[in-house]
C-alpha atoms as a PDB file:
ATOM      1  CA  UNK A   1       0.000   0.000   0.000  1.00  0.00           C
ATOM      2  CA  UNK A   2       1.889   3.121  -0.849  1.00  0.00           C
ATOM      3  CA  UNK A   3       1.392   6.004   1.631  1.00  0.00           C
ATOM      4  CA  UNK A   4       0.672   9.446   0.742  1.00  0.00           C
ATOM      5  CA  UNK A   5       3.448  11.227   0.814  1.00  0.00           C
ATOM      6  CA  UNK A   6       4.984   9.189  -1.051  1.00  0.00           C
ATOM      7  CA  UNK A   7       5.707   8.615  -4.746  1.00  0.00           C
ATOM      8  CA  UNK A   8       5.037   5.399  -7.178  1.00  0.00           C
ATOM      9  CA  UNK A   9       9.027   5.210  -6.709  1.00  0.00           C
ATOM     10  CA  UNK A  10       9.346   5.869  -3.807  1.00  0.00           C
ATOM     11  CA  UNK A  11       6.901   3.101  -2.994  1.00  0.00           C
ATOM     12  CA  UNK A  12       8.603   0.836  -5.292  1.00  0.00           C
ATOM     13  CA  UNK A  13      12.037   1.547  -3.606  1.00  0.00           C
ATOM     14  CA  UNK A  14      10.696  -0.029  -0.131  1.00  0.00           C
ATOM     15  CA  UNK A  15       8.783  -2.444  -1.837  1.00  0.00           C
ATOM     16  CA  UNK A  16      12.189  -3.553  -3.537  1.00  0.00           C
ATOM     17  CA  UNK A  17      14.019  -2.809   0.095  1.00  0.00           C
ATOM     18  CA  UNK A  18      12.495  -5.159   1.073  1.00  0.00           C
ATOM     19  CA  UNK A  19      13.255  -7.995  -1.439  1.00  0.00           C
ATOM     20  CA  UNK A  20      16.831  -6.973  -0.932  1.00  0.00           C
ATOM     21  CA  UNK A  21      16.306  -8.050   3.220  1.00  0.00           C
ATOM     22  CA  UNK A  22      15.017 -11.245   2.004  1.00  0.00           C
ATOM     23  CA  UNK A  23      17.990 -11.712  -0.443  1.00  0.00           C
ATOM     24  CA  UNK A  24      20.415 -10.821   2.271  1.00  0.00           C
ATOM     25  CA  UNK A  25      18.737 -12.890   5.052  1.00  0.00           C
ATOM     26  CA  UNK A  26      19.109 -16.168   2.865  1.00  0.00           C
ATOM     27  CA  UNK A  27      22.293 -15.041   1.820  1.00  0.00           C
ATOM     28  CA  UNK A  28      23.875 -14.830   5.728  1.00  0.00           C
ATOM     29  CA  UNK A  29      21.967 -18.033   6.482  1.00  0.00           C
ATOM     30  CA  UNK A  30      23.477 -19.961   3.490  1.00  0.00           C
ATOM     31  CA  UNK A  31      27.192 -19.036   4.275  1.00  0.00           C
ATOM     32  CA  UNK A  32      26.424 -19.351   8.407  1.00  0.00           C
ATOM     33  CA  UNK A  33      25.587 -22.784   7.679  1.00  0.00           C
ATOM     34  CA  UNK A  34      28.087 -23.709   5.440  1.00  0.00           C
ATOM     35  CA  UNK A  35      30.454 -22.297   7.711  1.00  0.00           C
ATOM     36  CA  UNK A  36      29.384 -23.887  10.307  1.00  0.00           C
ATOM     37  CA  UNK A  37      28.789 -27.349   9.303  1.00  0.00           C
ATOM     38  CA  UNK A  38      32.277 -27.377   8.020  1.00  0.00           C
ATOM     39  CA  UNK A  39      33.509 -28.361  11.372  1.00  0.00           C
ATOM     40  CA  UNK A  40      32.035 -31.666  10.085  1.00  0.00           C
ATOM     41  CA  UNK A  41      32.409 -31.151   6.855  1.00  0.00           C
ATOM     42  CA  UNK A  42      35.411 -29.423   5.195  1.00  0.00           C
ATOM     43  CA  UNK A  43      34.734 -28.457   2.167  1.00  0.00           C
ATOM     44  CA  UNK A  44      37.363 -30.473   0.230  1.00  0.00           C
ATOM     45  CA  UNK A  45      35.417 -33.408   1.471  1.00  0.00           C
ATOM     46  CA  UNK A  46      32.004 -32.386   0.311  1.00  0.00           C
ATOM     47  CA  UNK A  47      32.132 -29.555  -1.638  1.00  0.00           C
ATOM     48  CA  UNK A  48      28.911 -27.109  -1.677  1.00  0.00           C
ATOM     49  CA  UNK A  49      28.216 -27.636  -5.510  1.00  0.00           C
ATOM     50  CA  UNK A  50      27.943 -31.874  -4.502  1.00  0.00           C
ATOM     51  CA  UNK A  51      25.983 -31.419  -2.032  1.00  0.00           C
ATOM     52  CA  UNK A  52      23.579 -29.889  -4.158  1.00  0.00           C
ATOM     53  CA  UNK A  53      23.856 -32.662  -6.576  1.00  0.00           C
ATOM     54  CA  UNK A  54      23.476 -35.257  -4.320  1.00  0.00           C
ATOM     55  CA  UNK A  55      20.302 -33.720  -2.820  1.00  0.00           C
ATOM     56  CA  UNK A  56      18.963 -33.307  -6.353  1.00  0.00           C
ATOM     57  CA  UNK A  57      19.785 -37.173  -6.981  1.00  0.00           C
ATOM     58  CA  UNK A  58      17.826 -38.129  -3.275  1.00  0.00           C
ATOM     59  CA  UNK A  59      14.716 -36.159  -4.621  1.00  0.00           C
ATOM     60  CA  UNK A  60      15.131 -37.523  -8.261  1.00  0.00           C
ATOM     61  CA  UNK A  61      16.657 -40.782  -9.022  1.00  0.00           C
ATOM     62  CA  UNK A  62      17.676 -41.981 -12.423  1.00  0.00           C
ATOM     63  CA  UNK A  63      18.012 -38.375 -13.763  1.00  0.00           C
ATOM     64  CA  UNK A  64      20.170 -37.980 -16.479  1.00  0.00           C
ATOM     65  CA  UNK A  65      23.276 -35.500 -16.737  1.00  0.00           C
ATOM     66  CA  UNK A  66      21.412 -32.819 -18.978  1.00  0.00           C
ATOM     67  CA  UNK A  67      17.827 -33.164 -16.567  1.00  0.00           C
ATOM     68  CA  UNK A  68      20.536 -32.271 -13.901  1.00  0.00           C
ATOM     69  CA  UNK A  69      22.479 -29.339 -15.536  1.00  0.00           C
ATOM     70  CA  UNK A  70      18.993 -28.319 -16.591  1.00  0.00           C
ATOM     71  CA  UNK A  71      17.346 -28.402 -12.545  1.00  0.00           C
ATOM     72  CA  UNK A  72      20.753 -27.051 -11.444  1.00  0.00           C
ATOM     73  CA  UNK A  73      21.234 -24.183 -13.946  1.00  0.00           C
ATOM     74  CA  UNK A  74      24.469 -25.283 -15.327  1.00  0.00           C
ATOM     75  CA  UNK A  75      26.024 -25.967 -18.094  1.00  0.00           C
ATOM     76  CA  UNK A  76      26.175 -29.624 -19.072  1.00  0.00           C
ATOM     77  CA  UNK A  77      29.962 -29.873 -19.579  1.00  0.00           C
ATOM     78  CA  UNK A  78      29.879 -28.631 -15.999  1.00  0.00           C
ATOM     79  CA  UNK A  79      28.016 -31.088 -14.737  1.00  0.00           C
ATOM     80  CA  UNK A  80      29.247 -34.062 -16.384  1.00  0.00           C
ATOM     81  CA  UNK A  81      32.528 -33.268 -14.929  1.00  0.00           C
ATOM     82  CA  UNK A  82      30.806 -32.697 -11.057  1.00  0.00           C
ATOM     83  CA  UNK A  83      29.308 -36.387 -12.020  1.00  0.00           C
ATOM     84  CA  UNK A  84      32.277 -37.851 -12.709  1.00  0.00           C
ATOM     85  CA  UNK A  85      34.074 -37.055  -9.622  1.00  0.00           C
ATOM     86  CA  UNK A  86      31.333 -37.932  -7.454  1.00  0.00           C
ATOM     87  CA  UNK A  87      31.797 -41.113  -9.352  1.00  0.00           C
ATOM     88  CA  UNK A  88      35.025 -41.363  -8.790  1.00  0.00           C
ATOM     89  CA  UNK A  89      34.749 -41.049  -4.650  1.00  0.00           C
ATOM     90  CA  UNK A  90      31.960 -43.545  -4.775  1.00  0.00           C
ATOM     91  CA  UNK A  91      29.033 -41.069  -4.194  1.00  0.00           C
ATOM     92  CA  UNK A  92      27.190 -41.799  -7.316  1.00  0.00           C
ATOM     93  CA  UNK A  93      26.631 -43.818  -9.829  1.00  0.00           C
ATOM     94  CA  UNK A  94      26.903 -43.368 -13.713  1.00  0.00           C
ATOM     95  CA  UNK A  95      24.542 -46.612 -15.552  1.00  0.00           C
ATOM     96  CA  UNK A  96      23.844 -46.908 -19.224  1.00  0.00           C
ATOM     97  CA  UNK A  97      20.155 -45.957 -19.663  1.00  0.00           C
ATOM     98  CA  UNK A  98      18.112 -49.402 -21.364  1.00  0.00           C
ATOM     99  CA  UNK A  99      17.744 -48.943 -25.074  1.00  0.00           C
ATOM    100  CA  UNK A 100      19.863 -45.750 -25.321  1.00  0.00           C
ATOM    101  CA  UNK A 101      23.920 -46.407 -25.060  1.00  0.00           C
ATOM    102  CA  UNK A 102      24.497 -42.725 -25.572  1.00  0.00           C
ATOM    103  CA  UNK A 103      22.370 -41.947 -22.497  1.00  0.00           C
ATOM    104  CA  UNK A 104      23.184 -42.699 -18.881  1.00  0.00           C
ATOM    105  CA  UNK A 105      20.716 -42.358 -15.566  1.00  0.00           C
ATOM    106  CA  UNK A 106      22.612 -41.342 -12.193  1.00  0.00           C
ATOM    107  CA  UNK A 107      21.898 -42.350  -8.759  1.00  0.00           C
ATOM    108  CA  UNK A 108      23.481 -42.096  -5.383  1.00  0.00           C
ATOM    109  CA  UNK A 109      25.261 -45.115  -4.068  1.00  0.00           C
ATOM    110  CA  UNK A 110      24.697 -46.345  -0.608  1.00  0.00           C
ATOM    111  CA  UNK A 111      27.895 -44.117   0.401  1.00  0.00           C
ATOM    112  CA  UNK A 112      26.462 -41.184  -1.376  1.00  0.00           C
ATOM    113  CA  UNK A 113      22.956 -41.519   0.415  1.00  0.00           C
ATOM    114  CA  UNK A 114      25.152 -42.105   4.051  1.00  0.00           C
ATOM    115  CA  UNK A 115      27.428 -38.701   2.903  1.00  0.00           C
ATOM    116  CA  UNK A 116      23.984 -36.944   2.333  1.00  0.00           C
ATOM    117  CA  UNK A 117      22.215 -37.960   5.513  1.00  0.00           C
ATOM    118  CA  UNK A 118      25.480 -36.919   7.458  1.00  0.00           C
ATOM    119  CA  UNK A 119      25.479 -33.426   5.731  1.00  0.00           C
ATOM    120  CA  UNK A 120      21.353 -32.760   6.211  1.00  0.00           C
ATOM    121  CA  UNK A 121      21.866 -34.091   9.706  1.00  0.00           C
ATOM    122  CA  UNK A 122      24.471 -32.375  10.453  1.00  0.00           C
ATOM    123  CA  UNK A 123      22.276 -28.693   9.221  1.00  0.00           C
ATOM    124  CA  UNK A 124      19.350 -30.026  11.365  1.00  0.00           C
ATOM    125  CA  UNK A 125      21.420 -29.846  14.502  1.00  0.00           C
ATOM    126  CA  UNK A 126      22.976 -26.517  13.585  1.00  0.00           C
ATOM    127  CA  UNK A 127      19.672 -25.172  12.921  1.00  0.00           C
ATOM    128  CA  UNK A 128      17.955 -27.031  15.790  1.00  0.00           C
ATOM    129  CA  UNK A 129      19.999 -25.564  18.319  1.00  0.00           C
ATOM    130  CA  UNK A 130      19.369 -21.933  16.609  1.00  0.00           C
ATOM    131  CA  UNK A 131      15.834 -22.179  16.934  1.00  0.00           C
ATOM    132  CA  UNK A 132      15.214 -23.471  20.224  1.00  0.00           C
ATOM    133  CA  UNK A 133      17.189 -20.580  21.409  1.00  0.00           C
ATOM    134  CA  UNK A 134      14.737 -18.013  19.697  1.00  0.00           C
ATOM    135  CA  UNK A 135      11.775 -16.616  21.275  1.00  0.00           C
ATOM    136  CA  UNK A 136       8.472 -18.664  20.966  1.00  0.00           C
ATOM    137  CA  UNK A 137       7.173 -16.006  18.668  1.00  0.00           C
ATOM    138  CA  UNK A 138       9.869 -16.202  16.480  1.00  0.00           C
ATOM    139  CA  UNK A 139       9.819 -19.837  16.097  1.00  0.00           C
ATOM    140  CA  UNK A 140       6.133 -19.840  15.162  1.00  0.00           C
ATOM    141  CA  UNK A 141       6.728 -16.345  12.593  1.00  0.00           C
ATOM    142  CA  UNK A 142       9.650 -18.866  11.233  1.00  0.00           C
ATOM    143  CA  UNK A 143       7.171 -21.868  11.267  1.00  0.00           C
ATOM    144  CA  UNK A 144       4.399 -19.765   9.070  1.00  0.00           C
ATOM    145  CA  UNK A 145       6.282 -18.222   6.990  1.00  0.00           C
ATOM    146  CA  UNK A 146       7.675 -21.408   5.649  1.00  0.00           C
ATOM    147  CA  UNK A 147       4.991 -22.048   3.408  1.00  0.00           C
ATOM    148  CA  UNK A 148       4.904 -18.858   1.383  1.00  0.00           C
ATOM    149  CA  UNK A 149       8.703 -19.585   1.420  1.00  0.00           C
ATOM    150  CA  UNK A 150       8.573 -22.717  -0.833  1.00  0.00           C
ATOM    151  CA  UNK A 151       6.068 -21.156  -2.769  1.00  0.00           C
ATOM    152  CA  UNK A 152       7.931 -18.100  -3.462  1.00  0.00           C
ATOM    153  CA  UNK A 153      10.590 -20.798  -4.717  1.00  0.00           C
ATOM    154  CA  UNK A 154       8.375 -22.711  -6.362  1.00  0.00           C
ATOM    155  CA  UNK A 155       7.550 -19.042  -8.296  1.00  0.00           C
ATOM    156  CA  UNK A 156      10.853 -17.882  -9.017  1.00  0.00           C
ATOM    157  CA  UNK A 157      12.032 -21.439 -10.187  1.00  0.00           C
ATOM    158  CA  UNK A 158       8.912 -21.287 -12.786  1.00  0.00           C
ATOM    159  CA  UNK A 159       9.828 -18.150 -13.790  1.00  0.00           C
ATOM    160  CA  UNK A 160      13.541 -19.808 -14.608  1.00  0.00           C
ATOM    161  CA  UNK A 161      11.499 -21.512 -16.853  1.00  0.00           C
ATOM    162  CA  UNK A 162       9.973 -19.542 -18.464  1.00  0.00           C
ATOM    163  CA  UNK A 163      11.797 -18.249 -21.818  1.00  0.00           C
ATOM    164  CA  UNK A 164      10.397 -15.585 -21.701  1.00  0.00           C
ATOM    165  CA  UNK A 165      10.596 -14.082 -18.169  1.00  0.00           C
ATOM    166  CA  UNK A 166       6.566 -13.168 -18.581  1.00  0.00           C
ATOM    167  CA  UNK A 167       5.356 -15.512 -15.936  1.00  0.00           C
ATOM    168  CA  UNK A 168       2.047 -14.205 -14.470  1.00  0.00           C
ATOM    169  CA  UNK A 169       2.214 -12.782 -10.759  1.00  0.00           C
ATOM    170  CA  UNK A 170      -0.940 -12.636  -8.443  1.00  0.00           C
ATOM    171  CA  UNK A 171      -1.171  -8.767  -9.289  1.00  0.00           C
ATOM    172  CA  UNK A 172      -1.608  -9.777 -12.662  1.00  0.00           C
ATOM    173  CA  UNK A 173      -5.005 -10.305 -14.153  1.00  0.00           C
ATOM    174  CA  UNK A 174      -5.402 -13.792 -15.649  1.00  0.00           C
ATOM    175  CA  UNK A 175      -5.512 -14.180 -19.994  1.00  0.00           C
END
């Protein structure tokens, strides 16, 4: 709601401020619990960029390198070469797809789903501890809030896929 002493851009300015707090809220919570997790984790054991892929492999099996690049936004060179170390340390596996020799399906070995548990577990306590150390309130803002979270991602990830950028918002009136 804009107020009235204030312009269209001025409104839009703290309507954008306050995109930019959001931004830089995930952004400190991302690199806190990296950081922190790293105790258990250094990175040149499980670099950031695997544990991504092996989460993506937990929540899709069989997937094939370009589905991957595609859900990861990167390039396909890139990931084929993230695959192929996590092959080599035994944390996934590369099989020919049935019917299609050029084609291959990738999955997490048993070491690759123990790695991953380790890692989420490992968040869960970090961020366990954080929360029970917040105020009630907070907890149950945190709590609500995390369903217009995932569907804010849900949005913006659409929107990725979307050519064209012209996704429709809820401000804008349906076709």
């Amino acid at each position: 709601m804009m107020r009235a002493e204030e312009s269209a851009p001025e409104a839009a300015a703290r309507r954008d401020s306050g995109a930019w707090s959001l931004t830089g809220v995930i952004t400190r919570l991302r690199r806190v619990l990296r950081s922190s997790v790293r105790q258990e984790f250094p990175w040149e054991a499980l670099p950031m960029a695997q544990v991504e892929v092996l989460q993506r492999l937990a929540e899709e099996p069989g997937i094939g390198v370009s589905g991957l690049a595609s859900r990861q936004r990167l390039a396909v060179n890139t990931v084929s070469n993230l695959v192929q170390q996590m092959v080599v340390s035994g944390l996934v596996e590369r099989l020919t797809r049935p019917g299609d020799r050029r084609s291959v399906t990738l999955n997490l070995t048993e070491r690759g789903a123990e790695v991953l548990a380790a890692w989420q577990d490992a968040n869960d306590r970090r961020l366990g501890e954080a929360l029970r150390r917040l105020p009630d309130s907070s907890q149950q803002a945190i709590e609500d809030a995390l369903p217009a979270l995932a569907a804010l991602a849900a949005l913006l990830e659409a929107d990725d896929q979307d050519p064209d950028g012209g996704g429709l918002t809820s401000r804008d009136p349906a076709p």
